[in-house]
Protein backbone atom coordinates (compact mmCIF):
# COMPACT_ATOMS: atom_id res chain seq x y z
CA UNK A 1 -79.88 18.57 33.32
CA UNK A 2 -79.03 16.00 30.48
CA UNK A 3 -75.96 14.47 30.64
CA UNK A 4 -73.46 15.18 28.33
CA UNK A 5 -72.05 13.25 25.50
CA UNK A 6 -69.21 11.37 26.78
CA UNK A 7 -68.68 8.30 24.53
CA UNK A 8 -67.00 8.70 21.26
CA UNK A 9 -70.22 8.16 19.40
CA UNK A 10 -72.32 10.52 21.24
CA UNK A 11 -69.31 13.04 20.49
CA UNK A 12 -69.56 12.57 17.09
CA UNK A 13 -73.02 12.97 16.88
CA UNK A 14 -73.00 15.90 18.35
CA UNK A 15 -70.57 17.26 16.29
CA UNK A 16 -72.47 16.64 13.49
CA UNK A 17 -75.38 18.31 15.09
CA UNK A 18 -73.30 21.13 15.48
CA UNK A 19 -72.45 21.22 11.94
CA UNK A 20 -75.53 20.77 10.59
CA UNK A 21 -76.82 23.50 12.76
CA UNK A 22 -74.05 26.02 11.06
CA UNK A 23 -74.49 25.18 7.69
CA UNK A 24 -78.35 25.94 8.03
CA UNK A 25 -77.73 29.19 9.86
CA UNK A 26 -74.91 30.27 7.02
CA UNK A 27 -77.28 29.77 3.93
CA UNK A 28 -79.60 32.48 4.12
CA UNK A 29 -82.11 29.88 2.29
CA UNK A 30 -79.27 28.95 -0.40
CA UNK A 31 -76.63 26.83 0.64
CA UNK A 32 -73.62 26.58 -1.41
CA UNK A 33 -72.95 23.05 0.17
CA UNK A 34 -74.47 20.41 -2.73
CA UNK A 35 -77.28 18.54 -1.86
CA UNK A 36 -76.04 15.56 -1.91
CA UNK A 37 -73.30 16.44 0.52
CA UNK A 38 -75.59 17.58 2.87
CA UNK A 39 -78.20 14.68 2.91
CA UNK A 40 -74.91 12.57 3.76
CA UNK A 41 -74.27 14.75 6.72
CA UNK A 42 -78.07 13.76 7.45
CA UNK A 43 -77.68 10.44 6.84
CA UNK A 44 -74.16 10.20 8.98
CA UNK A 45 -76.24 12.28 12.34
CA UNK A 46 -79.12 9.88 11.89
CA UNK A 47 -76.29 6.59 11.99
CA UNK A 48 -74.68 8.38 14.75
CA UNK A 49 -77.98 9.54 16.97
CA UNK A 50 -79.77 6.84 16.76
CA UNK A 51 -76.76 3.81 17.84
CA UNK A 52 -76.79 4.56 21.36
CA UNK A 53 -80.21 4.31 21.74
CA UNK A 54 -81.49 1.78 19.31
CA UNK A 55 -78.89 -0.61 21.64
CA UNK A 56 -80.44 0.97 24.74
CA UNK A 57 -84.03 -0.46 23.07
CA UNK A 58 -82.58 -3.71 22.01
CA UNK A 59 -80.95 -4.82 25.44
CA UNK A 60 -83.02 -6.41 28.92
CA UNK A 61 -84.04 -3.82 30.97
CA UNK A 62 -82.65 -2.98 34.31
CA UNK A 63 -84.06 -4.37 37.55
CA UNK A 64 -86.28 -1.26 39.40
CA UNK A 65 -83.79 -1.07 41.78
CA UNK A 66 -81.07 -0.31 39.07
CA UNK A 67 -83.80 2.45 37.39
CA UNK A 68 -84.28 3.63 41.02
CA UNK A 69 -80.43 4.19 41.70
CA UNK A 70 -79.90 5.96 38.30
CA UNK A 71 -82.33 8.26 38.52
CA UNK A 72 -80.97 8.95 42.19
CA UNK A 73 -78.16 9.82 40.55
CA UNK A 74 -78.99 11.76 37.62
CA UNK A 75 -80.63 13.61 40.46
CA UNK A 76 -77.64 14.66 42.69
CA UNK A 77 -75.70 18.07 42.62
CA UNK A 78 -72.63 16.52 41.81
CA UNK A 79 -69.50 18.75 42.47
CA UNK A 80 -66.11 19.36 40.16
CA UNK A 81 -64.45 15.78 40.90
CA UNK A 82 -67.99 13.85 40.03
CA UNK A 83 -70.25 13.97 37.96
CA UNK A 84 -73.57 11.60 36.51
CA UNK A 85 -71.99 10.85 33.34
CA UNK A 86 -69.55 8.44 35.94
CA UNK A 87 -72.74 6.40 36.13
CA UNK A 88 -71.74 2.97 33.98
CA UNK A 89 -76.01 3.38 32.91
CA UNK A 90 -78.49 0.56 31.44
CA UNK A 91 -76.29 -1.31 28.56
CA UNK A 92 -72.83 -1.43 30.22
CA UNK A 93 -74.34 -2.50 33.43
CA UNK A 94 -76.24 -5.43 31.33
CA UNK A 95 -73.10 -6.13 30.15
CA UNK A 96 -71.42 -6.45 32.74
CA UNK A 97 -74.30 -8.80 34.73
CA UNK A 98 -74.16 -11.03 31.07
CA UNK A 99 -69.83 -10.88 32.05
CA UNK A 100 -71.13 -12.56 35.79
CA UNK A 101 -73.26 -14.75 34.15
CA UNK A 102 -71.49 -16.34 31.48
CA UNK A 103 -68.11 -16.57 33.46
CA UNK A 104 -70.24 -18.60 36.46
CA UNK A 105 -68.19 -15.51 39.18
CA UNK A 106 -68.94 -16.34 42.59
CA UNK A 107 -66.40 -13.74 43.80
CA UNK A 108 -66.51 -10.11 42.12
CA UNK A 109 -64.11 -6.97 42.88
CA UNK A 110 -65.36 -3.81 41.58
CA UNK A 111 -62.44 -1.32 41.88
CA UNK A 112 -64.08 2.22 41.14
CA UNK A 113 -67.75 2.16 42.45
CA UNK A 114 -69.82 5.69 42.35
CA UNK A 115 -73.46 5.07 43.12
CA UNK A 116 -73.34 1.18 42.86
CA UNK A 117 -75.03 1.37 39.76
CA UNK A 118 -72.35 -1.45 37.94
CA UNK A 119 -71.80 -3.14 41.33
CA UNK A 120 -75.33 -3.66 41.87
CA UNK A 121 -76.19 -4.62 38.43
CA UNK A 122 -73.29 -7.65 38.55
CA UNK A 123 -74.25 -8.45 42.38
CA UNK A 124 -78.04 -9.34 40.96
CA UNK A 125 -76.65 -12.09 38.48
CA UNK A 126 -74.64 -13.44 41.22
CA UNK A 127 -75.50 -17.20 42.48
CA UNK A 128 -77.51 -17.65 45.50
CA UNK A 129 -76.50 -20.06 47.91
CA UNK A 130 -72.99 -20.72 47.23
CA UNK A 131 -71.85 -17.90 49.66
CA UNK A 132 -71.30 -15.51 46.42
CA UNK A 133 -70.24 -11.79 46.91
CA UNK A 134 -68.69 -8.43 45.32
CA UNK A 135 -66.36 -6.13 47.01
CA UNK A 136 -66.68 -2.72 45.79
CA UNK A 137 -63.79 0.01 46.15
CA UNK A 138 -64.88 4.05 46.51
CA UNK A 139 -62.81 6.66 47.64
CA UNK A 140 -65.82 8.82 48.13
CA UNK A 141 -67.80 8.36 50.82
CA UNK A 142 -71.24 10.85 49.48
CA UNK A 143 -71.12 8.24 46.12
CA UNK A 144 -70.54 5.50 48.82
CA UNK A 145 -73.45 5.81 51.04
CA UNK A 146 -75.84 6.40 48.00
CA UNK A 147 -74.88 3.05 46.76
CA UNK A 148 -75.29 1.47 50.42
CA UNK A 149 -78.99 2.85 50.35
CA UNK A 150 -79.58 1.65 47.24
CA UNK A 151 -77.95 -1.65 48.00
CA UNK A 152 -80.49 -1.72 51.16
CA UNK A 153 -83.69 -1.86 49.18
CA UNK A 154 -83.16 -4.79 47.27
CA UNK A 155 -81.54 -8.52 47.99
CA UNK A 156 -78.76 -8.61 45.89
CA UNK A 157 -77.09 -5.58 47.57
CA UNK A 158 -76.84 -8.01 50.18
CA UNK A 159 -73.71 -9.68 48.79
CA UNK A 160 -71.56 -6.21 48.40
CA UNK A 161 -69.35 -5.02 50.86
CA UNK A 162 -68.29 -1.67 50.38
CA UNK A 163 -64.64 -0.36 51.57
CA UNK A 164 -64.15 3.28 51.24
CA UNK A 165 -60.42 4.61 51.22
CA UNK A 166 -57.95 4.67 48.49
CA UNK A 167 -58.37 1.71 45.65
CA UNK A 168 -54.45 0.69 46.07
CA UNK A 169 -54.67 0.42 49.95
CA UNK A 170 -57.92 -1.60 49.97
CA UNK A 171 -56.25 -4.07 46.84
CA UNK A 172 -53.04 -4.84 49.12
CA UNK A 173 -55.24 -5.78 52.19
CA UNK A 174 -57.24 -8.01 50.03
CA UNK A 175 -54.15 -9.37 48.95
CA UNK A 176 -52.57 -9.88 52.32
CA UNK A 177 -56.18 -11.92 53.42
CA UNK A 178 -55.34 -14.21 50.52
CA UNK A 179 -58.43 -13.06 48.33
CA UNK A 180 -59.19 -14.05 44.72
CA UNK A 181 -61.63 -13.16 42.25
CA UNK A 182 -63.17 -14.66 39.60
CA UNK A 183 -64.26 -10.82 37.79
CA UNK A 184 -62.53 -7.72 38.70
CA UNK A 185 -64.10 -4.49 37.38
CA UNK A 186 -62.07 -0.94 36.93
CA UNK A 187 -63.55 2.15 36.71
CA UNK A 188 -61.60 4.61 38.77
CA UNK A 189 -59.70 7.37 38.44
CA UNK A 190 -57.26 6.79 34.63
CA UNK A 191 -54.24 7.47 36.45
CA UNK A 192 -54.46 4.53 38.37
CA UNK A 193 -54.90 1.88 35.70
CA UNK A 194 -51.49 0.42 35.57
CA UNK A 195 -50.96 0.64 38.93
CA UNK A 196 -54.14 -1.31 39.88
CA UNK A 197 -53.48 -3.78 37.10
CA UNK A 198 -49.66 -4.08 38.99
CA UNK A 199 -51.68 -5.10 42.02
CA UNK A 200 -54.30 -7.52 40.34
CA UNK A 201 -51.08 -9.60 38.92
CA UNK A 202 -48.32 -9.06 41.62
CA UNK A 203 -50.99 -9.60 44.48
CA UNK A 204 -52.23 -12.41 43.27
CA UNK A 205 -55.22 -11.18 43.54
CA UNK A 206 -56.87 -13.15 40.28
CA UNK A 207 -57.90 -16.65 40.36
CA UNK A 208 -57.77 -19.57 37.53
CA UNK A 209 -59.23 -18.56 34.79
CA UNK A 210 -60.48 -14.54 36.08
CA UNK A 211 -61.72 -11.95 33.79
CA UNK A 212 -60.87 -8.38 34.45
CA UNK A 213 -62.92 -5.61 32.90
CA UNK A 214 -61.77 -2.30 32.51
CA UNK A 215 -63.80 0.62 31.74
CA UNK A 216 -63.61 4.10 29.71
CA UNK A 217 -60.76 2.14 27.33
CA UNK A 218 -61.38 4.88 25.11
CA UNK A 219 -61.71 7.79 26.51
CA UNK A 220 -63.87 10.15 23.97
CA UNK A 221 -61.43 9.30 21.23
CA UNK A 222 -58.36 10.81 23.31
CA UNK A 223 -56.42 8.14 22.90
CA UNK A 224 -56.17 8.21 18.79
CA UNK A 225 -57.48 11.54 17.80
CA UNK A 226 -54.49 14.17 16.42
CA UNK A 227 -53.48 16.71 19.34
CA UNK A 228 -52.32 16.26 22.53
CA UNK A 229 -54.64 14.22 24.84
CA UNK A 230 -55.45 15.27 27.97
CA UNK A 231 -54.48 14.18 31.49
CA UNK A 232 -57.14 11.02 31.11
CA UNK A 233 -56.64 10.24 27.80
CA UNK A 234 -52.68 10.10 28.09
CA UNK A 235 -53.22 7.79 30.81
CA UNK A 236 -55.56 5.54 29.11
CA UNK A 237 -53.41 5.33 25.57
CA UNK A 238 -50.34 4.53 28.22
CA UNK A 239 -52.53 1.96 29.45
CA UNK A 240 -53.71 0.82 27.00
CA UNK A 241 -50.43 -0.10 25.10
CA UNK A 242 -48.74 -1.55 28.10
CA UNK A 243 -51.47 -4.58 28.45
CA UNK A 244 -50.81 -5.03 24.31
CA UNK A 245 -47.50 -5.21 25.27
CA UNK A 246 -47.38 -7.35 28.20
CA UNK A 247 -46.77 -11.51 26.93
CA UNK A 248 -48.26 -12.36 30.15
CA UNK A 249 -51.90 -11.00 28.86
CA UNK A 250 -54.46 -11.30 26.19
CA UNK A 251 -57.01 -8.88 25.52
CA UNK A 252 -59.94 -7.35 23.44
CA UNK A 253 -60.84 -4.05 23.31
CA UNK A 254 -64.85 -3.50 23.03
CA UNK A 255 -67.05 -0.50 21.44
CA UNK A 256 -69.11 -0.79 24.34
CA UNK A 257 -69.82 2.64 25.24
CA UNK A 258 -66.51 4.51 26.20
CA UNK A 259 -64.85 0.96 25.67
CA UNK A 260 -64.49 -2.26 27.79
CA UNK A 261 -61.04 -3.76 27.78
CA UNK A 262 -61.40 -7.81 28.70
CA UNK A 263 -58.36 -9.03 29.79
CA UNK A 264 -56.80 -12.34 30.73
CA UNK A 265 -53.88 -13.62 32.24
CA UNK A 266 -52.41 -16.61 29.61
CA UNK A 267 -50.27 -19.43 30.58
């Protein structure tokens, strides 16, 4: 089955789709709608339909372990907590190996795995030879031990080490071993932003000069569009203003799929 649309652009597409669709059955071959209103409904589905995966086109290709693990995934009979679309996919997993590569991470916390797809993809632009690795944080173990197969079939799964058990818990023994990262990825369950961010900051848990990622910043439009949000989105727009509030922070919000949030601890 095809995943379903679950970025704000691939929403709106589809809602144009849907439109389009109702105006044509509605006509009965003569449309009231003018026709220059409806080639700009054509022209706004094309714009729409064809982002995602003109970007797709335009970025590196992933590694045939990465296309290996996806289509695992895609694969799976997922049950009502998970799902494929939790799969981070081809562009924000380039992204986030460009984030490893340009920030020179030796040490990478990934708090929210699935599959391994993201972990994976950052663990392959990570040094070799300088004792490099990526600790990745599931709750479930099914997603967990996909990932650790997949992570067996190729070198760079090498440097992950996978805990499974409850994000906070794992963050606060990190913390009490005195560990610091250079990246910190979060894609976990909404609810748990702020308190994970709490954890990164209070725990010490970031070193000089980190980066810390943070995934599904916009929620299919939840946060901004009129009507109340649901549980997710109320947790992200929450979120989301409490790091634009906080002095201690500085941060850009992406359009990278469902949004990346970079953040950064300032002096």
């Amino acid at each position: 089955m095809a995943p379903r649309p679950v970025t704000p652009v691939g929403i709106a597409a589809a809602l144009v789709r849907s439109v389009e669709t109702r105006l044509d059955g509605a006509d009965g071959g003569g449309s009231a709608v003018a026709p220059e209103v409806l080639a700009d409904l054509a022209r706004a589905r094309d714009l729409l339909d064809g982002v995602e995966d003109y970007v797709a086109r335009c970025t590196s290709p992933a590694s045939p372990a990465l296309q290996a693990l996806e289509t695992r995934t895609r694969a799976e009979a997922w049950g009502e907590h998970l799902e494929q679309e939790m799969l981070s996919g081809h562009v924000e997993g380039a992204f986030l190996r460009m984030l490893v590569a340009v920030t020179g991470a030796t040490r990478v916390l990934e708090v929210g795995m699935f599959t391994g797809y993201s972990a994976l993809a950052m663990a392959e632009a990570l040094p070799v030879g300088v004792g490099a690795r990526l600790v990745a944080c599931e709750v479930d173990e099914r997603a967990a031990q996909i990932a650790r197969e997949a992570f067996a079939t190729t070198p760079a799964g090498g440097v992950i080490d996978v805990r499974v058990g409850p994000a906070a818990d794992t963050l606060r023994d990190l913390a009490a071993a005195g560990e610091r990262f250079d990246l910190v990825f979060v894609d976990a369950d909404k609810g748990g932003y702020a308190t994970y961010l709490d954890l990164l900051l209070d725990g010490d848990l970031l070193a000089p000069r980190a980066l810390l990622a943070v995934d599904n910043t916009l929620l299919q439009g939840e946060p901004w569009l009129p009507g109340e949000a649901g549980v997710n989105g109320a947790a992200i727009a929450a979120f989301n203003d409490r790091v634009a509030a906080d002095e201690r922070l500085e941060q850009v919000l992406l359009p990278v799929r469902d949004g990346v949030t970079l953040i950064r601890r300032v002096s």
